[in-house]
Protein backbone atom coordinates (compact mmCIF):
# COMPACT_ATOMS: atom_id res chain seq x y z
CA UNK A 1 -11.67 -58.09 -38.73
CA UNK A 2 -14.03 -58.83 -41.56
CA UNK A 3 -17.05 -56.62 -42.27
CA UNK A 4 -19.45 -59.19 -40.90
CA UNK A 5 -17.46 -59.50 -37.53
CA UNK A 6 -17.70 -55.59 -37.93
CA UNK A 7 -21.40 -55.84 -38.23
CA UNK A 8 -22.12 -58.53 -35.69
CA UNK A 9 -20.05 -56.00 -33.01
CA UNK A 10 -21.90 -53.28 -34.05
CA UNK A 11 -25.14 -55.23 -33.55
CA UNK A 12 -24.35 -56.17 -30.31
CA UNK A 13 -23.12 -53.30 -28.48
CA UNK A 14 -26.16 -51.78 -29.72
CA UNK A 15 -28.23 -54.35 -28.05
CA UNK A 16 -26.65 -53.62 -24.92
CA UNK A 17 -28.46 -51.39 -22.63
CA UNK A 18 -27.08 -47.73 -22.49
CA UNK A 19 -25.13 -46.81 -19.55
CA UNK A 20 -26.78 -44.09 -17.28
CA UNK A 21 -25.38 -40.78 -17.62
CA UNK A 22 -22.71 -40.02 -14.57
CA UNK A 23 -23.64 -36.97 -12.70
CA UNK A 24 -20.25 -35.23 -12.29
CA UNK A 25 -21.66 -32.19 -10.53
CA UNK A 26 -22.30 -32.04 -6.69
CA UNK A 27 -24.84 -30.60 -5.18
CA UNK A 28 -23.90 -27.44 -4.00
CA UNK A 29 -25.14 -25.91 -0.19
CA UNK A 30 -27.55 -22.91 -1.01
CA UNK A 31 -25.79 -19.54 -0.54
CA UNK A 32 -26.63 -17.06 2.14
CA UNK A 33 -28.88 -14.17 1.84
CA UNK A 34 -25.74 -12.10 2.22
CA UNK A 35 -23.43 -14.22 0.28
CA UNK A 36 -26.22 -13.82 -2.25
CA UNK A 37 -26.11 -9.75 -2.34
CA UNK A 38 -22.08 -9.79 -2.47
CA UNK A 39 -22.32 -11.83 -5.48
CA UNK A 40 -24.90 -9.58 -7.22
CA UNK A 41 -23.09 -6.28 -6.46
CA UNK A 42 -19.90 -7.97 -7.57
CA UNK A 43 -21.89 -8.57 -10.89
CA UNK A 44 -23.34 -4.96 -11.11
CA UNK A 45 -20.12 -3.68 -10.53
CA UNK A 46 -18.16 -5.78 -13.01
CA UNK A 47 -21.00 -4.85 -15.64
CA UNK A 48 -20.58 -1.20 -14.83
CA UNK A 49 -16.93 -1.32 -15.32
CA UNK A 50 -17.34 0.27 -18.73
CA UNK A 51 -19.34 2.80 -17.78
CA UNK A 52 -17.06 4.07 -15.04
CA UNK A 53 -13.78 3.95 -17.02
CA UNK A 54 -15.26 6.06 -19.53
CA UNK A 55 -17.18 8.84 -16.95
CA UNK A 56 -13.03 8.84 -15.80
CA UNK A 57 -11.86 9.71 -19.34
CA UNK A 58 -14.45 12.23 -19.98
CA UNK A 59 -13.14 13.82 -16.56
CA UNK A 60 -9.80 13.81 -17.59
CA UNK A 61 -10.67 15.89 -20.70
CA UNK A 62 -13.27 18.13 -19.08
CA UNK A 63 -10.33 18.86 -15.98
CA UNK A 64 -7.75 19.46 -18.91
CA UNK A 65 -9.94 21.48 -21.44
CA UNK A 66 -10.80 24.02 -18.32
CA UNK A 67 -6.85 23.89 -17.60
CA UNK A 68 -6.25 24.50 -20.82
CA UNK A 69 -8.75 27.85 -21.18
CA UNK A 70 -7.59 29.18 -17.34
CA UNK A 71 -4.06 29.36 -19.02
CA UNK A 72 -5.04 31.00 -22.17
CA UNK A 73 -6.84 33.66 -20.06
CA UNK A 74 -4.05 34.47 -18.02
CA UNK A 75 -1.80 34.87 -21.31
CA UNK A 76 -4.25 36.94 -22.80
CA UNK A 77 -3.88 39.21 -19.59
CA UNK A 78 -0.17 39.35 -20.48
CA UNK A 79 0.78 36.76 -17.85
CA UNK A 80 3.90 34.93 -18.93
CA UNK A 81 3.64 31.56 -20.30
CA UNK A 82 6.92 30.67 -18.20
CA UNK A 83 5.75 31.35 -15.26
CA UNK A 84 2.48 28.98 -15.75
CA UNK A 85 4.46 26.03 -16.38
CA UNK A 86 4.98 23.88 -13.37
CA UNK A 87 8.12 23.63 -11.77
CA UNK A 88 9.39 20.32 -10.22
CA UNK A 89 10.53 20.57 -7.06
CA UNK A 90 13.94 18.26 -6.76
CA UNK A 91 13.62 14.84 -4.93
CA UNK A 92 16.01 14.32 -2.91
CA UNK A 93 16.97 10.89 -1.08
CA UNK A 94 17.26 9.91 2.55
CA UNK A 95 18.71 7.29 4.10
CA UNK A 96 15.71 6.28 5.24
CA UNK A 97 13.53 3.01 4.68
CA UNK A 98 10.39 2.08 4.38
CA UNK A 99 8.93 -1.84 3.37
CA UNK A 100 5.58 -2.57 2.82
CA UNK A 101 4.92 -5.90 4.04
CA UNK A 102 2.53 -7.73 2.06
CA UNK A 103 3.04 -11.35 3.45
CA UNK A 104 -0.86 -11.33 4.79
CA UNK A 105 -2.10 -12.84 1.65
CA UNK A 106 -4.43 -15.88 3.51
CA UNK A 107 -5.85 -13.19 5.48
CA UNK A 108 -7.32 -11.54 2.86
CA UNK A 109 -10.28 -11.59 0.44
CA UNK A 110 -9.73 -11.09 -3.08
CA UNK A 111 -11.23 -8.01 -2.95
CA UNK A 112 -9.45 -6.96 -0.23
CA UNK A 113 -6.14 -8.23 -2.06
CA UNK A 114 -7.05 -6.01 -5.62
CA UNK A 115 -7.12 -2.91 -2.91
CA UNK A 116 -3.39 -3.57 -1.60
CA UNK A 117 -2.28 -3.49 -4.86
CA UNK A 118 -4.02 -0.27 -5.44
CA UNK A 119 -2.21 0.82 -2.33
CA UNK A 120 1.20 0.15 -2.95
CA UNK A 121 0.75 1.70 -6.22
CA UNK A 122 0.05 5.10 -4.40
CA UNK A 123 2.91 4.31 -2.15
CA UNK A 124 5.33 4.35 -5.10
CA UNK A 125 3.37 7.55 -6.44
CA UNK A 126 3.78 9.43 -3.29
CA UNK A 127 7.58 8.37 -2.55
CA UNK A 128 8.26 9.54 -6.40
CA UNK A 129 6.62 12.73 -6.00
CA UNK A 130 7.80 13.34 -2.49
CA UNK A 131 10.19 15.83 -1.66
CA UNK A 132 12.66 14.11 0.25
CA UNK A 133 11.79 10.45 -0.84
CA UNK A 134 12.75 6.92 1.00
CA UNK A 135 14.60 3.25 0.17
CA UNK A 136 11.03 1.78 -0.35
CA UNK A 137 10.76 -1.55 -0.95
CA UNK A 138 8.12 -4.22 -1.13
CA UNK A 139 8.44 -7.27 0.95
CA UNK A 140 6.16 -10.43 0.63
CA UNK A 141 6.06 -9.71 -3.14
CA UNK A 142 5.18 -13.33 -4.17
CA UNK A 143 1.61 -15.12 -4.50
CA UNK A 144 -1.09 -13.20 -5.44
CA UNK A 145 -0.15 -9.61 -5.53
CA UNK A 146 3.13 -10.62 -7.73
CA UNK A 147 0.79 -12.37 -9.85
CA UNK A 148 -1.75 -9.68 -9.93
CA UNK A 149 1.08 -7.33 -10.82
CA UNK A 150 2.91 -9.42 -13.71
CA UNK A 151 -0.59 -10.03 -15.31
CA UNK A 152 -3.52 -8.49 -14.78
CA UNK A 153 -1.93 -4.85 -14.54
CA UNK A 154 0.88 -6.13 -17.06
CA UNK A 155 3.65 -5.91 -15.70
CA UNK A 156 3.82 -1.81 -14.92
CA UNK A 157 6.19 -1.96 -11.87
CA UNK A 158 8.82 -3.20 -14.00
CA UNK A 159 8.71 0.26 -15.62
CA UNK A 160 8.48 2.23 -11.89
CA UNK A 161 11.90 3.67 -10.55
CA UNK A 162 13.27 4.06 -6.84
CA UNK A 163 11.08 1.16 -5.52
CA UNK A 164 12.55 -2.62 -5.20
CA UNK A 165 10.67 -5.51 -4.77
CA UNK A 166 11.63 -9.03 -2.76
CA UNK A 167 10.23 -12.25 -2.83
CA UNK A 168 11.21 -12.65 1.16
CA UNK A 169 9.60 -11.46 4.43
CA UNK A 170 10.81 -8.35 5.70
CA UNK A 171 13.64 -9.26 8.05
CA UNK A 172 15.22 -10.18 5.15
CA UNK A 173 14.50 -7.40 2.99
CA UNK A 174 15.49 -5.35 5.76
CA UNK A 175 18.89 -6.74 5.52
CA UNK A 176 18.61 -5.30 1.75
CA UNK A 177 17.58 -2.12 2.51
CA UNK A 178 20.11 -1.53 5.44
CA UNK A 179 23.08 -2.65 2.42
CA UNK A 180 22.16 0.30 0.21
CA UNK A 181 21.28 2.81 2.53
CA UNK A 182 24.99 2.10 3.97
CA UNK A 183 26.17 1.92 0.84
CA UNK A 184 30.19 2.74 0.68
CA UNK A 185 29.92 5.50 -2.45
CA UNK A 186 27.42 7.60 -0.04
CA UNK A 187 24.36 6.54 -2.28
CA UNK A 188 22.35 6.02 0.09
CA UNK A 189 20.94 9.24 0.56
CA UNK A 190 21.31 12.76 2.07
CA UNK A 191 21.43 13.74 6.03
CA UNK A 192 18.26 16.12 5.73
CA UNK A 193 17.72 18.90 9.08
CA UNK A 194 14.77 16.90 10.37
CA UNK A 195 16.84 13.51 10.47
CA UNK A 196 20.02 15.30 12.25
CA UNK A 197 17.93 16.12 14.65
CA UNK A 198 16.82 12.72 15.88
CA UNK A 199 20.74 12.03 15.79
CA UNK A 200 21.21 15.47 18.13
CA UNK A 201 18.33 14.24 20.26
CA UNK A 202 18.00 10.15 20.48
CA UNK A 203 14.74 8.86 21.04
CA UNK A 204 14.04 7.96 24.60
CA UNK A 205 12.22 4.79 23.29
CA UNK A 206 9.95 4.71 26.55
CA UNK A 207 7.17 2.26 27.18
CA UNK A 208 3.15 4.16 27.06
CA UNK A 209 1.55 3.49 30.34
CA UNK A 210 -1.46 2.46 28.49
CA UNK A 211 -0.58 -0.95 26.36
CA UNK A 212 -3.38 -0.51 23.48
CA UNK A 213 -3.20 -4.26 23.01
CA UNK A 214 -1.85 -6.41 25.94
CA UNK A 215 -0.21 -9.96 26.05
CA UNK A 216 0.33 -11.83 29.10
CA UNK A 217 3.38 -13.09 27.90
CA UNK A 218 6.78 -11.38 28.66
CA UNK A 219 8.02 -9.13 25.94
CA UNK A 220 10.62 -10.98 24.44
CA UNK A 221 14.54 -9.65 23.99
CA UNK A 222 14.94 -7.34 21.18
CA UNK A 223 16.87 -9.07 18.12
CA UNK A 224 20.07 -7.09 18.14
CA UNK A 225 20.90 -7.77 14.70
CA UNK A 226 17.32 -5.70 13.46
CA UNK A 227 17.46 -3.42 15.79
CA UNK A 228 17.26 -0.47 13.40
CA UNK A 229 14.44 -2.28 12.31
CA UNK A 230 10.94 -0.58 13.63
CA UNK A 231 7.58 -2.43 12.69
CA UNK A 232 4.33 0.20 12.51
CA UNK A 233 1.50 -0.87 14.60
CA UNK A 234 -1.29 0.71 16.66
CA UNK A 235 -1.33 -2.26 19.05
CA UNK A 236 2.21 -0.99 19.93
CA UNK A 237 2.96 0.10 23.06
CA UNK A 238 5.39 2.11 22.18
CA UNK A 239 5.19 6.00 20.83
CA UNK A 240 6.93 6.94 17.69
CA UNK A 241 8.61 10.32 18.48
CA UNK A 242 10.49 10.68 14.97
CA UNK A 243 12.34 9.33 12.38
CA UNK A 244 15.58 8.04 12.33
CA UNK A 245 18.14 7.95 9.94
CA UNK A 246 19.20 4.37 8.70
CA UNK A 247 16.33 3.04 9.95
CA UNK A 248 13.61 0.53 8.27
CA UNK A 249 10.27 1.49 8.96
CA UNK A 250 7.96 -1.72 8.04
CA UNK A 251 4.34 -0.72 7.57
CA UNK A 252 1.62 -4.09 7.28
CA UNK A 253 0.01 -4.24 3.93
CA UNK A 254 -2.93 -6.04 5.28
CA UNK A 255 -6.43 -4.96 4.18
CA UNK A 256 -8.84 -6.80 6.58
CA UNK A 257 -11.43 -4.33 7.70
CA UNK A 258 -9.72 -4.89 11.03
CA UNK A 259 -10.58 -8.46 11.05
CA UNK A 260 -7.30 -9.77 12.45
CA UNK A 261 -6.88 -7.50 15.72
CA UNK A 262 -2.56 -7.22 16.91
CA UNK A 263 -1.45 -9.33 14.19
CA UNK A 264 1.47 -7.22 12.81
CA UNK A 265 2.27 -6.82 16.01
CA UNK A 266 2.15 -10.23 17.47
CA UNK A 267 4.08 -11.24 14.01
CA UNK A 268 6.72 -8.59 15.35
CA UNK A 269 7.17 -9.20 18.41
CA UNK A 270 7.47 -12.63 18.58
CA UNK A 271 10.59 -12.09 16.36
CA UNK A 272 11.98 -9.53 18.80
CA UNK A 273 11.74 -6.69 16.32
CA UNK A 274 11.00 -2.94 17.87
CA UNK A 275 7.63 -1.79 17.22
CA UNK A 276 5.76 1.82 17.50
CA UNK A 277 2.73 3.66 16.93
CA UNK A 278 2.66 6.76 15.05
CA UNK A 279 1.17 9.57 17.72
CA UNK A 280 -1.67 10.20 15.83
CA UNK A 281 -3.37 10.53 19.41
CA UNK A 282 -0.72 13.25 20.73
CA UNK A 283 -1.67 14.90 17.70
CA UNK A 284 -5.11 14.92 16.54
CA UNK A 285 -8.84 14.35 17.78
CA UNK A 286 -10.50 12.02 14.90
CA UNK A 287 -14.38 11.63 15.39
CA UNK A 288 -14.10 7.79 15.53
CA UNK A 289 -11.35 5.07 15.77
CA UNK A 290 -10.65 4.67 11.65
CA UNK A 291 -8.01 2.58 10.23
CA UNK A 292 -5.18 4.62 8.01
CA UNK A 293 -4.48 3.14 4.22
CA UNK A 294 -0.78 1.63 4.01
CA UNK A 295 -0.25 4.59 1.46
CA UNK A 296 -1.71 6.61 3.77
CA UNK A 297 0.77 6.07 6.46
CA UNK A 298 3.66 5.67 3.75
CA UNK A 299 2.74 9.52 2.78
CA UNK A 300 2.59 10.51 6.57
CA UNK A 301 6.04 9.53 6.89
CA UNK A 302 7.76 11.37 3.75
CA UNK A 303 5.48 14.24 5.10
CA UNK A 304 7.27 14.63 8.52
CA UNK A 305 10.73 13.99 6.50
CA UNK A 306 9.60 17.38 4.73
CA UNK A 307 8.27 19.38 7.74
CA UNK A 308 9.54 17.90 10.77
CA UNK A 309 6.11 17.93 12.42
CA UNK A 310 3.73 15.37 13.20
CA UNK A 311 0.48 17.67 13.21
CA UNK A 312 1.09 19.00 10.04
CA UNK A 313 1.69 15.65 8.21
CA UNK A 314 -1.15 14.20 9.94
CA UNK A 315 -3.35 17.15 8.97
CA UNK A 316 -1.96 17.57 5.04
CA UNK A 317 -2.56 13.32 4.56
CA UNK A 318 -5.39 11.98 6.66
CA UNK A 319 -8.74 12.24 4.49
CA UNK A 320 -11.25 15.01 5.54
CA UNK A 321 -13.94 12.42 5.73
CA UNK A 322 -12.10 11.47 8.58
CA UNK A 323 -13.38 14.37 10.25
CA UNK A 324 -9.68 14.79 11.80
CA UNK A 325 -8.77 17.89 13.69
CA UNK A 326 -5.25 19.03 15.82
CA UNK A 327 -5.42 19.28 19.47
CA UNK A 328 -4.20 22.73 19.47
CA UNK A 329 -7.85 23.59 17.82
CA UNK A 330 -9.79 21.01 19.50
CA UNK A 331 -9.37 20.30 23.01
CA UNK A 332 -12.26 17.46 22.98
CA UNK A 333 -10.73 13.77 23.11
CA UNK A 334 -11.02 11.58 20.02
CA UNK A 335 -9.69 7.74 19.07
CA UNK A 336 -6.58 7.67 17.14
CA UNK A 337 -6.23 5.76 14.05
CA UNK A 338 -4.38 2.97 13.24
CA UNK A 339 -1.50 2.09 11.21
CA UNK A 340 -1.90 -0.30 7.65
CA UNK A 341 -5.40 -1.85 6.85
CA UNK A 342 -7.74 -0.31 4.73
CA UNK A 343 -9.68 2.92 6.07
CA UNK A 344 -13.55 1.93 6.50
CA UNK A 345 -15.44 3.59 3.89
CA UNK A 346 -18.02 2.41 1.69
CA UNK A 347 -17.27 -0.44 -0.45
CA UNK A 348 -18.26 0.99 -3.97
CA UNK A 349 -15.72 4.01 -3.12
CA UNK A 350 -13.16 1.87 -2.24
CA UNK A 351 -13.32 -0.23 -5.48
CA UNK A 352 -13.52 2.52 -7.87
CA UNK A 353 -10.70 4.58 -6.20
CA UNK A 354 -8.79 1.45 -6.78
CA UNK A 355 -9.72 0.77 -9.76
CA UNK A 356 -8.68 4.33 -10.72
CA UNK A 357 -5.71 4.17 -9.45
CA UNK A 358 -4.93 0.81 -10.99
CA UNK A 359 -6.05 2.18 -14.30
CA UNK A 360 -3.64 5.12 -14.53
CA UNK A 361 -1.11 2.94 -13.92
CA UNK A 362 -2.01 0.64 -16.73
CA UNK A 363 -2.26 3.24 -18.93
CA UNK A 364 0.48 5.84 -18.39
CA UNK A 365 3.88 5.08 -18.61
CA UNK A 366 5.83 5.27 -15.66
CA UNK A 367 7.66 8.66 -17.31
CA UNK A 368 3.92 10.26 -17.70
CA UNK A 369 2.42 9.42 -14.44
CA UNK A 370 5.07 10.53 -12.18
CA UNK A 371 7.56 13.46 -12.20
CA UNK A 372 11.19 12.34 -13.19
CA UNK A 373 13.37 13.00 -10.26
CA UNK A 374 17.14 11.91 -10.06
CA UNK A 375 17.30 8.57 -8.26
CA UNK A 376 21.29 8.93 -7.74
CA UNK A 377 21.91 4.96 -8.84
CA UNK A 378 18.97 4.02 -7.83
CA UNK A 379 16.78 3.79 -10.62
CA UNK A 380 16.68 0.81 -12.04
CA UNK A 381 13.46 -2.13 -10.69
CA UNK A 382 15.20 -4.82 -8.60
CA UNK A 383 13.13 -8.10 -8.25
CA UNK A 384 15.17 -9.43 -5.30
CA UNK A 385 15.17 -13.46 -4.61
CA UNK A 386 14.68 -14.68 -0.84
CA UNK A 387 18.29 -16.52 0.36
């Protein structure tokens, strides 16, 4: 094209009208006065993040710097440095299982989703720790929370030990757990004196007269091939009387306020799969009806694998706030709590408890955080693959 033709173009599509600018945003409904208060305490708290982190820190050092002066009084009284340092108690395996089922992910806010991971972090904490420790595994681990854990808290499980995770639902990670804890080489953990005595004394497995949550449909037939499988709900109708050995214990990592009423169970029974309540009510008097972390009932079951006894695992776990007391010192009535969900506190406690715990984890290597404890072939992270 010549530079006249150029020119001439040029002339003309300047002559043309301009085309009226597209308006590629929609009109939006106005929010709610409530949606509107959410969204500004979400921003507060995002813009106080900062702040709260480093109040943490300065804890840390205040906490170790008294620790720190404590022991160096004691050694000045002649007290020997030996004898201050603190001795691990061995962790020792049972062949016991416990999933945490976090297929619940559309039920959930993100919010709500941040505090599960939180959760399960403390689950692995406490099972580490614990004294005689389970097979726990993670079930559901896809979506969100697998996401959440690869990138936003970098990838930490990786580094954890004695925990496995699995992409399927927990039938099938069931079927996982029952392969190790049966495991040939007698890896799969030790017969402890509070699990020989569920095998001395079989559970009667006897239906409650009162059904907490009832279903006009016929209970269906138990699936024999997961029958050592036992799902943890409050809705059950059935009363946990103790642990047995070989067993899965599946615990609901939902965190819905109590939003979705029976649905671990419903999701349970329907697939013929035992379910229980722990007998928190046999056991306690709690000032109001108060839903139990997952972690919370996670660390109630290593508990009673340590003691043997329901009151004093409900009594050494459940928070104070709680206002939870045994029978045996109350004899008023009380609700009794229920299994998975998040407990109902106040919503700036919960976040910042999570978001301590989800620091720590971030920024302590797995070796640092928790004790070391033998994990007898079990110690290396297995991201399992649904069949």
């Amino acid at each position: 094209m010549s530079s006249i033709e150029t020119t001439e173009a040029s002339a003309s599509a300047s002559a043309q009208p301009p085309s009226e600018p597209t308006d590629t945003t929609q009109e939006q409904a106005p929010m709610s006065k409530n949606a509107l208060k959410r969204l500004r305490r979400q921003e507060e708290w995002e813009a106080g993040k900062d702040d709260r982190r480093k109040r943490r820190k300065e804890k840390r050092h205040e906490r170790k710097s008294r620790v720190r002066t404590e022991r160096a009084a004691l050694i000045a009284q002649g007290v020997d440095p030996l004898e201050l340092q603190k001795k691990k108690t061995p962790s020792t395996l049972t062949p016991v299982g416990i999933i945490i089922d976090c297929d619940f992910e559309e039920y959930m806010m993100d919010k709500e989703r941040v505090s599960l991971s939180s959760q399960v972090t403390r689950a692995y904490s406490d099972n580490r720790q614990a004294r005689y420790r389970s097979h726990l595994w993670v079930a559901g681990f896809n979506k969100g929370i697998a996401k959440r854990f690869h990138e936003v808290l970098g990838g930490v499980h990786k580094n954890w030990k004695g925990v496995w995770f699995h992409d399927g639902n927990f039938t099938s990670c069931a079927a996982k757990v029952r392969e190790r804890m049966n495991a040939s080489d007698g890896s799969g953990g030790e017969m402890i004196e509070s699990l020989q005595r569920s095998l001395d004394e079989p559970s009667t497995w006897t239906r409650d007269e009162t059904d907490p949550f009832p279903i006009d449909s016929p209970e269906p037939p138990l699936d024999e091939a997961n029958k050592d499988v036992v799902y943890l709900s409050s809705d059950s109708p059935y009363t946990l009387e103790r642990l047995e050995p070989n067993t899965c214990y599946v615990v609901g990592g939902l965190v819905d306020k109590n939003r979705e009423k029976g649905l671990c169970y419903r999701r349970a029974r329907e697939l013929g799969i035992r379910t229980a309540r722990l007998p928190i009510g046999q056991f306690m008097v709690m000032q109001s009806r108060q839903v139990l972390a997952t972690n919370h009932v996670v660390e109630i079951m290593l508990k009673w694998l340590e003691c043997g006894d329901w009151g004093q695992a409900f009594l050494s776990v459940i928070p104070k706030r709680k206002g939870g007391r045994l029978r045996s010192e109350d004899a008023g009535d009380g609700e009794e709590a229920e299994e998975g969900g998040e407990e109902e506190e106040g919503e700036e406690g919960e976040d910042e408890e999570a978001e301590a715990s989800e620091t720590k984890a971030q920024d302590a290597p797995a070796a640092e955080t928790l004790p070391d404890a033998a994990d007898e072939g079990h110690a290396e992270q297995v991201k399992e693959t649904s069949s």
